[in-house]
C-alpha atoms as a PDB file:
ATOM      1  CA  UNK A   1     -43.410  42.053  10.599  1.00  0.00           C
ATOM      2  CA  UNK A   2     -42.561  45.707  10.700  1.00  0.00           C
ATOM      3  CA  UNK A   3     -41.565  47.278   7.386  1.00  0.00           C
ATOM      4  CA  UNK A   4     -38.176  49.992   8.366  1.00  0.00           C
ATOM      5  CA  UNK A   5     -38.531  52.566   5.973  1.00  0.00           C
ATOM      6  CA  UNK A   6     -35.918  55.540   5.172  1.00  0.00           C
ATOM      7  CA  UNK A   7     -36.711  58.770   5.220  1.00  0.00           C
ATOM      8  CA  UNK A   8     -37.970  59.128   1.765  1.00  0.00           C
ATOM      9  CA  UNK A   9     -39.863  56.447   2.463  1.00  0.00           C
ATOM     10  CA  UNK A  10     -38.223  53.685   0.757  1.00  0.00           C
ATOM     11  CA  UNK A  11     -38.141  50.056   2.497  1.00  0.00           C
ATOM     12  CA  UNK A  12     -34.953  49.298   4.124  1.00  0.00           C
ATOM     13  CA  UNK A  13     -33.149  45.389   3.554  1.00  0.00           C
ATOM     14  CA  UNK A  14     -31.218  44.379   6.542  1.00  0.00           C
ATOM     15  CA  UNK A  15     -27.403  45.665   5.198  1.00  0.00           C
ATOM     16  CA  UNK A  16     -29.239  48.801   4.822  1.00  0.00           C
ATOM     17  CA  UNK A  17     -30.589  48.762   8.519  1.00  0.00           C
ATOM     18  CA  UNK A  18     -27.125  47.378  10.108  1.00  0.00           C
ATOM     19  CA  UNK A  19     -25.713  50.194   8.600  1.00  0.00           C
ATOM     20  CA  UNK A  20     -27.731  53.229   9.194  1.00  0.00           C
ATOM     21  CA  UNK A  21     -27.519  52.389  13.136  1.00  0.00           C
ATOM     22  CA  UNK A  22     -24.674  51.349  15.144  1.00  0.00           C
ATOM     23  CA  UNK A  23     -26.381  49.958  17.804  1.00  0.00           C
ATOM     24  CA  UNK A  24     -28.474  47.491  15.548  1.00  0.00           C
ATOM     25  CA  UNK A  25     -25.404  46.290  14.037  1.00  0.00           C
ATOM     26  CA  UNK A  26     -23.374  45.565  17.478  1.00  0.00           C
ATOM     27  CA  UNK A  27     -26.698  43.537  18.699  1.00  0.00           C
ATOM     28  CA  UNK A  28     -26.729  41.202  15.346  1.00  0.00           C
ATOM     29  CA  UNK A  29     -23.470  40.556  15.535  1.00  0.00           C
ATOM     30  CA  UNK A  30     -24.119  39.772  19.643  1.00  0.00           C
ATOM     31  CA  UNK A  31     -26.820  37.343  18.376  1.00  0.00           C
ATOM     32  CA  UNK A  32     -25.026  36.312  15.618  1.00  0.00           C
ATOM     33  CA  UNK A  33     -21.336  35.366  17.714  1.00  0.00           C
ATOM     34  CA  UNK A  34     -24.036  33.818  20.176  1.00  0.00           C
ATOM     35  CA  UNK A  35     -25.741  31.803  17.544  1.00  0.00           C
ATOM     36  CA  UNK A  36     -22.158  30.080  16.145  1.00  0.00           C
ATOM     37  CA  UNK A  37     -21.235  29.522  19.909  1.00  0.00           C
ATOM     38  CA  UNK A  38     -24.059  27.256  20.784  1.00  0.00           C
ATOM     39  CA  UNK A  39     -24.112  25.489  17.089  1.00  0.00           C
ATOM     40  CA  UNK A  40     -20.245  25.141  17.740  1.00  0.00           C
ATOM     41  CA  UNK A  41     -21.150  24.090  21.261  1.00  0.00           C
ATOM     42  CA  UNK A  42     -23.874  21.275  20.244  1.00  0.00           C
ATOM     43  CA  UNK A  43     -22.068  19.935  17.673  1.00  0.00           C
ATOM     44  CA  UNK A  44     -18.507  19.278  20.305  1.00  0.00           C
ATOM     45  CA  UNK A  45     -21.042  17.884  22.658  1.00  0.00           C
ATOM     46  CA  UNK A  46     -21.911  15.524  20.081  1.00  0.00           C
ATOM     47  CA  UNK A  47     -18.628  14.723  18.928  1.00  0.00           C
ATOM     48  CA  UNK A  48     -17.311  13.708  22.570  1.00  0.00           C
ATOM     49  CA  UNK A  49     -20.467  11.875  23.152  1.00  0.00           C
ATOM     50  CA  UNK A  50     -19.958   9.640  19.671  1.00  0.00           C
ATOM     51  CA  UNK A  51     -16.492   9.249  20.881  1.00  0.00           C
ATOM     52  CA  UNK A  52     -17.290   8.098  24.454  1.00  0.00           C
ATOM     53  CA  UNK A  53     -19.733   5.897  23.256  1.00  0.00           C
ATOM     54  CA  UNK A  54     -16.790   4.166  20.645  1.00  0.00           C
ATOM     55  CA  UNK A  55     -14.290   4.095  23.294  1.00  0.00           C
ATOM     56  CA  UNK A  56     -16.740   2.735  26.343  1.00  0.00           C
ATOM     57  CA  UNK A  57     -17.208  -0.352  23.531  1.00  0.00           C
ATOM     58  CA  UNK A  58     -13.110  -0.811  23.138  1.00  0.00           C
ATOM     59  CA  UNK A  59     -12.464   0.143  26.674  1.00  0.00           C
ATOM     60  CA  UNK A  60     -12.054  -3.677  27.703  1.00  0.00           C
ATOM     61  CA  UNK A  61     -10.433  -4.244  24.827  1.00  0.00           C
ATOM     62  CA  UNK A  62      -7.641  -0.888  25.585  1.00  0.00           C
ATOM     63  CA  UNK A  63      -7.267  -2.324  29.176  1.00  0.00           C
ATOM     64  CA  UNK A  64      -6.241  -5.655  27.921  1.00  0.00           C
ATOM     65  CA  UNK A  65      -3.608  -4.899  25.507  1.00  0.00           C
ATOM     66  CA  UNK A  66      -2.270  -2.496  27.998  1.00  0.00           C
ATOM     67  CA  UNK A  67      -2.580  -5.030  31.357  1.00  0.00           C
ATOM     68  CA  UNK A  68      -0.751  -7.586  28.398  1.00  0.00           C
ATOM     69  CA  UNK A  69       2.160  -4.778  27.914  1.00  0.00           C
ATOM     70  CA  UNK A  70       2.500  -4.014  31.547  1.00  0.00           C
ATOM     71  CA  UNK A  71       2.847  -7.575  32.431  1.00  0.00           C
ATOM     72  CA  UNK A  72       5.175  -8.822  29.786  1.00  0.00           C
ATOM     73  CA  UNK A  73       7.776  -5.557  30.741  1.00  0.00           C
ATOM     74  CA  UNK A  74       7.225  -6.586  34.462  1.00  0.00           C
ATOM     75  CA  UNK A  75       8.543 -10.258  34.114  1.00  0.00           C
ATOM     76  CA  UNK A  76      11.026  -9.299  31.621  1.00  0.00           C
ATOM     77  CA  UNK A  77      12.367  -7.357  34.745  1.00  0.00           C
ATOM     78  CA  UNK A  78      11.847  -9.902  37.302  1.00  0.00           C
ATOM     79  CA  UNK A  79      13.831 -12.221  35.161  1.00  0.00           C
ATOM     80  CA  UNK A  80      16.803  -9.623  34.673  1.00  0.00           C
ATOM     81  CA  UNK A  81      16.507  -9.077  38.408  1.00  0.00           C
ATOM     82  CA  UNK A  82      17.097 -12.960  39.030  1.00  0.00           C
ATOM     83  CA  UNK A  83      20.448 -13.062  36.461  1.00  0.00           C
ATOM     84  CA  UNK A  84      23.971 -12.844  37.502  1.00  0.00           C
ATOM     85  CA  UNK A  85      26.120  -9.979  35.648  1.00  0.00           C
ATOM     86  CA  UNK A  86      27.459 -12.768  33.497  1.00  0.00           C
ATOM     87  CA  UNK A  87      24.056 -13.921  32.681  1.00  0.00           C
ATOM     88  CA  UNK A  88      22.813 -10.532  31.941  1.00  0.00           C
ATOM     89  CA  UNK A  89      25.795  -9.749  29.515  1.00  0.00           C
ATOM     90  CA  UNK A  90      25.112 -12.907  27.464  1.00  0.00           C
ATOM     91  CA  UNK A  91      21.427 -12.109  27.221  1.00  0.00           C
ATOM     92  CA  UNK A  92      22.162  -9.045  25.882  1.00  0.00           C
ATOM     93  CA  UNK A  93      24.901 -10.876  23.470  1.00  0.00           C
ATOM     94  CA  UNK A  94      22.395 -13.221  22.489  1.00  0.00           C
ATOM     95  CA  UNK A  95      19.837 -10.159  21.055  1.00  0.00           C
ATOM     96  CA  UNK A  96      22.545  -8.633  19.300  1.00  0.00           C
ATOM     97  CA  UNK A  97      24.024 -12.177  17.883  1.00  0.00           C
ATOM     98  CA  UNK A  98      19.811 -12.663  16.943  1.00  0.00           C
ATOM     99  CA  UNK A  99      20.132  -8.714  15.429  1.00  0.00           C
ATOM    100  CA  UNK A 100      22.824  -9.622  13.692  1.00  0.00           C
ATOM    101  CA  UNK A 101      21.630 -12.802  11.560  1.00  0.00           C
ATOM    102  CA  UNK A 102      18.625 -11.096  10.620  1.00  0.00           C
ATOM    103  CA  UNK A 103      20.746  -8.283   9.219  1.00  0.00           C
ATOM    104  CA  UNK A 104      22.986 -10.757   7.400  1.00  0.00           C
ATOM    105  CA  UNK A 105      20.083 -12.607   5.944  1.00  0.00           C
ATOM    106  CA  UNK A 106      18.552  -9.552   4.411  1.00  0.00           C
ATOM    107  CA  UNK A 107      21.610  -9.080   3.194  1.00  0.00           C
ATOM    108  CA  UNK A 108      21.954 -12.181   1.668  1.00  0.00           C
ATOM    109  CA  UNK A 109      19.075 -11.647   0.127  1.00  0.00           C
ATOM    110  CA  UNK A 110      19.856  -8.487  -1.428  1.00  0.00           C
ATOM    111  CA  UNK A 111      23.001  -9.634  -2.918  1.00  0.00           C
ATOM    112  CA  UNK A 112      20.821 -12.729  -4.608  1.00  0.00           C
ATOM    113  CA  UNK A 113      18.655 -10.423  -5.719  1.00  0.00           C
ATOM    114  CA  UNK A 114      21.092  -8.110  -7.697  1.00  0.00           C
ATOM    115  CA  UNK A 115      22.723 -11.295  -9.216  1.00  0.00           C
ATOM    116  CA  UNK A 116      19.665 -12.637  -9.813  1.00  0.00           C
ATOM    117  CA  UNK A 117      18.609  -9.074 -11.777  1.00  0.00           C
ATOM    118  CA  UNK A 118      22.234  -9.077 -14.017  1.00  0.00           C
ATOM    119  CA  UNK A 119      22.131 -12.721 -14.842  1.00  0.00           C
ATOM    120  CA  UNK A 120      18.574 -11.350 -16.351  1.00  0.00           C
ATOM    121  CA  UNK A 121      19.660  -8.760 -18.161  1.00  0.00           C
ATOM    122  CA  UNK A 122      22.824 -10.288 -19.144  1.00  0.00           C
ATOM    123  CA  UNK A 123      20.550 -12.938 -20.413  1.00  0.00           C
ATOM    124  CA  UNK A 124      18.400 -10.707 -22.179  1.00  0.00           C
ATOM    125  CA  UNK A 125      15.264 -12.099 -20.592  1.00  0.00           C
ATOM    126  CA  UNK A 126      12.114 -10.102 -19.384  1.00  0.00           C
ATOM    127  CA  UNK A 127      12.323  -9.929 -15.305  1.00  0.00           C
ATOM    128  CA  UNK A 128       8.538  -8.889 -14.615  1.00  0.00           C
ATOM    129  CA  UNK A 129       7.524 -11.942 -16.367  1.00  0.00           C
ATOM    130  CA  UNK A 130       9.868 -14.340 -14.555  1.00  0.00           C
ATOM    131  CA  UNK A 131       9.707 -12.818 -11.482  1.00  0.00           C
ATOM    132  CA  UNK A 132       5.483 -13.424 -11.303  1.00  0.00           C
ATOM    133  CA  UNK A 133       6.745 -17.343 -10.766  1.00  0.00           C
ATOM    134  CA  UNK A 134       9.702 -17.025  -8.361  1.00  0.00           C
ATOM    135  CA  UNK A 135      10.410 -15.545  -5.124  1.00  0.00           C
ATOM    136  CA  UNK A 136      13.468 -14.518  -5.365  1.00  0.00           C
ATOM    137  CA  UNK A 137      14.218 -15.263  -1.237  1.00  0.00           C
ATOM    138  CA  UNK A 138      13.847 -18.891  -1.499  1.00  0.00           C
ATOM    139  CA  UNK A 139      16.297 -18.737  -4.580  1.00  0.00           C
ATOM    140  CA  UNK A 140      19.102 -21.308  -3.969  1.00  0.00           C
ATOM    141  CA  UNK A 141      22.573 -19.438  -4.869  1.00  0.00           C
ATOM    142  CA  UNK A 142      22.368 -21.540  -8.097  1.00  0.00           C
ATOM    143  CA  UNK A 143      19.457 -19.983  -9.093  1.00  0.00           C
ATOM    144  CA  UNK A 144      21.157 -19.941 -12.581  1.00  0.00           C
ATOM    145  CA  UNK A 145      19.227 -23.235 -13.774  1.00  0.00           C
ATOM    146  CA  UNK A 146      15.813 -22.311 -12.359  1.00  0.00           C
ATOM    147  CA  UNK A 147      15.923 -18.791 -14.073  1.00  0.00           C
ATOM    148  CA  UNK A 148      16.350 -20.607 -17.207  1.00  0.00           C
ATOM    149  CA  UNK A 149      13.891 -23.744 -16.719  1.00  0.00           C
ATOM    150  CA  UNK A 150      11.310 -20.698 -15.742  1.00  0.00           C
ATOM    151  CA  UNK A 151      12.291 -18.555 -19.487  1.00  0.00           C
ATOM    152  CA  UNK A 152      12.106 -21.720 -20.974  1.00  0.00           C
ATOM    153  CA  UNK A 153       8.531 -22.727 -19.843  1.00  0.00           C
ATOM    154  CA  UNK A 154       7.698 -18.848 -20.734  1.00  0.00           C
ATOM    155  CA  UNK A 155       8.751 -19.300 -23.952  1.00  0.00           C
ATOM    156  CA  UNK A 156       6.857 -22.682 -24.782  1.00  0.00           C
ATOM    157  CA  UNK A 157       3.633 -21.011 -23.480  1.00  0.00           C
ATOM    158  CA  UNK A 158       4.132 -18.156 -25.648  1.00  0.00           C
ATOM    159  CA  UNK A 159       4.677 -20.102 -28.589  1.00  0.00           C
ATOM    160  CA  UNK A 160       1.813 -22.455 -28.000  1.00  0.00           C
ATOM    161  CA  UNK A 161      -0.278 -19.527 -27.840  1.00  0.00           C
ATOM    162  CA  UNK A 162       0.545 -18.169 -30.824  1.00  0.00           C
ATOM    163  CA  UNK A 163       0.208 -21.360 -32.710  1.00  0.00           C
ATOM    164  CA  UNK A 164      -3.381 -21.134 -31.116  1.00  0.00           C
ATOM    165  CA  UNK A 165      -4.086 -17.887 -32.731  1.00  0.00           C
ATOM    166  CA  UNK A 166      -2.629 -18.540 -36.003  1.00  0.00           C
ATOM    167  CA  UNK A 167      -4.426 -22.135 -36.334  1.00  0.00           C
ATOM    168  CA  UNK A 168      -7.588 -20.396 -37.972  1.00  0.00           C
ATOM    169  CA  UNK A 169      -5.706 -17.431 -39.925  1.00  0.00           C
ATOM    170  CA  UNK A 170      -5.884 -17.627 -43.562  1.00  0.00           C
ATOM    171  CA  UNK A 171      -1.886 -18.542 -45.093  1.00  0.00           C
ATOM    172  CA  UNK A 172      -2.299 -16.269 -47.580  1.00  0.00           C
ATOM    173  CA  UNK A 173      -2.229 -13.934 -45.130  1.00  0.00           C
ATOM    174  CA  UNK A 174       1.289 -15.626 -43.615  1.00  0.00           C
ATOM    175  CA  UNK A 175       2.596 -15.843 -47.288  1.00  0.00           C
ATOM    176  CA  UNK A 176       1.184 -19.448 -48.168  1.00  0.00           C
ATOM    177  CA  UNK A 177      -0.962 -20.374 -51.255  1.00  0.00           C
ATOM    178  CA  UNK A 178      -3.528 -22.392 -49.977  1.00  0.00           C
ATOM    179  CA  UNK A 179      -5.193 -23.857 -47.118  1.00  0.00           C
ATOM    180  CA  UNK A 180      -5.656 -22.660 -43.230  1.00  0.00           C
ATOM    181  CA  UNK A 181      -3.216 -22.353 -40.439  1.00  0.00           C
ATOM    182  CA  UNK A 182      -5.171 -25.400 -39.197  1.00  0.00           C
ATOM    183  CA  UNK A 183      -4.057 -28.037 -41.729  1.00  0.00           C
ATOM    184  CA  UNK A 184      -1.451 -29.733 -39.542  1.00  0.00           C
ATOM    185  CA  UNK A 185       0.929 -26.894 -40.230  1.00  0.00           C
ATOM    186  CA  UNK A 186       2.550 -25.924 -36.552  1.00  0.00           C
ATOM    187  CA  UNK A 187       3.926 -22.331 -37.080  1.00  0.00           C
ATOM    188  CA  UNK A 188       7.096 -22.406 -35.027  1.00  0.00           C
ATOM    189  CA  UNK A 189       8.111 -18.553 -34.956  1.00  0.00           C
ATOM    190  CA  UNK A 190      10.341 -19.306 -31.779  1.00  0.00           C
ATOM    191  CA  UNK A 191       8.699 -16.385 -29.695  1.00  0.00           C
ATOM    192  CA  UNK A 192      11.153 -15.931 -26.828  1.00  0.00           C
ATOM    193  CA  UNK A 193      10.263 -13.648 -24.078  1.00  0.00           C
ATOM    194  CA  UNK A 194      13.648 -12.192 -24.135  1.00  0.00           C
ATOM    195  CA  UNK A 195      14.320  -8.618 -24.376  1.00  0.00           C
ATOM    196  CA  UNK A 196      17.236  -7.730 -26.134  1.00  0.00           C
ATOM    197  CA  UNK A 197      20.790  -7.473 -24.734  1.00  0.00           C
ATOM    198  CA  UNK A 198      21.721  -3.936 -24.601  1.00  0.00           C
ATOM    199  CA  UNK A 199      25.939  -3.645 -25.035  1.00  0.00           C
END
């Protein structure tokens, strides 16, 4: 490869070259523009063709879901065509009756849900935990008993747990003189999981 030399006859590096002549630096850049218009050109080329390929194996599957929509609009017209304007208006009654009940259901269940929420708090017990074992939609509108069956199992678990725990702890380190935890003794701390009421 040919050395370009200055005229003191130090070796050039390629900024150096660009720069001393125009011309040299308007044909790189020519090569260069040409160079990241083919790279950007192979690399569309195989973009669309990945694409084709992923939408000739869905194509059937496209066609079909948009034949489906097609025909369903099509007889929903050909049955509106066949109504009388009585017929038609108590279709269209019938949707917004059907609109209508599902608004006042969610409704319903809104308002359960905010008394179910302040008969919790009122209560002082901890809604996360009671909440992992009911759904609060299929809540009767005396959900007052079944909240307090479900705190009431909560608390029973708790406490048997801790009796677990404590069953091998030393009483001298609960305040006792002798013994283990595990000598009949059933520590009942009444662990509630209740939160307390703030007034």
């Amino acid at each position: 490869m040919a050395k370009f030399k200055n005229e003191n006859g130090e070796e050039l590096d390629l900024d150096a070259i660009l720069a001393e002549d125009g011309e040299y630096q308007a044909a790189f850049d020519k090569k260069i523009a040409k160079a990241l218009e083919k790279n950007k050109a192979d690399i569309d080329a195989e973009v669309n063709k990945k694409l084709e390929a992923a939408l000739a194996g869905r194509e059937e599957e496209i066609r079909k879901a948009i034949q489906e929509d097609i025909d369903a609009k099509q007889k929903e017209a050909e049955e509106m065509a066949k109504l009388t304007e009585a017929e038609k208006y108590k279709r269209e009654i019938d949707k917004i009756n059907q609109k209508l009940a599902e608004a006042e259901k969610k409704n319903a269940i809104n308002d359960r849900e905010k008394a179910v929420d302040k008969y919790i708090k009122e209560k002082g017990y901890d809604r996360d935990a009671i909440l992992e074992f009911v759904d609060i939609s299929t809540l009767p509108d005396t959900f007052q008993d079944r909240i307090d069956g479900i705190n009431e199992k909560l608390q029973e678990r708790v406490n048997k747990a801790v009796n677990e725990r404590l069953k091998d702890v030393d009483e001298k380190v609960l305040g006792n003189k002798g013994g283990k935890g595990g000598d009949g003794i059933d520590f009942d701390f009444n662990f509630q999981s209740k939160k307390p009421v703030q007034k």
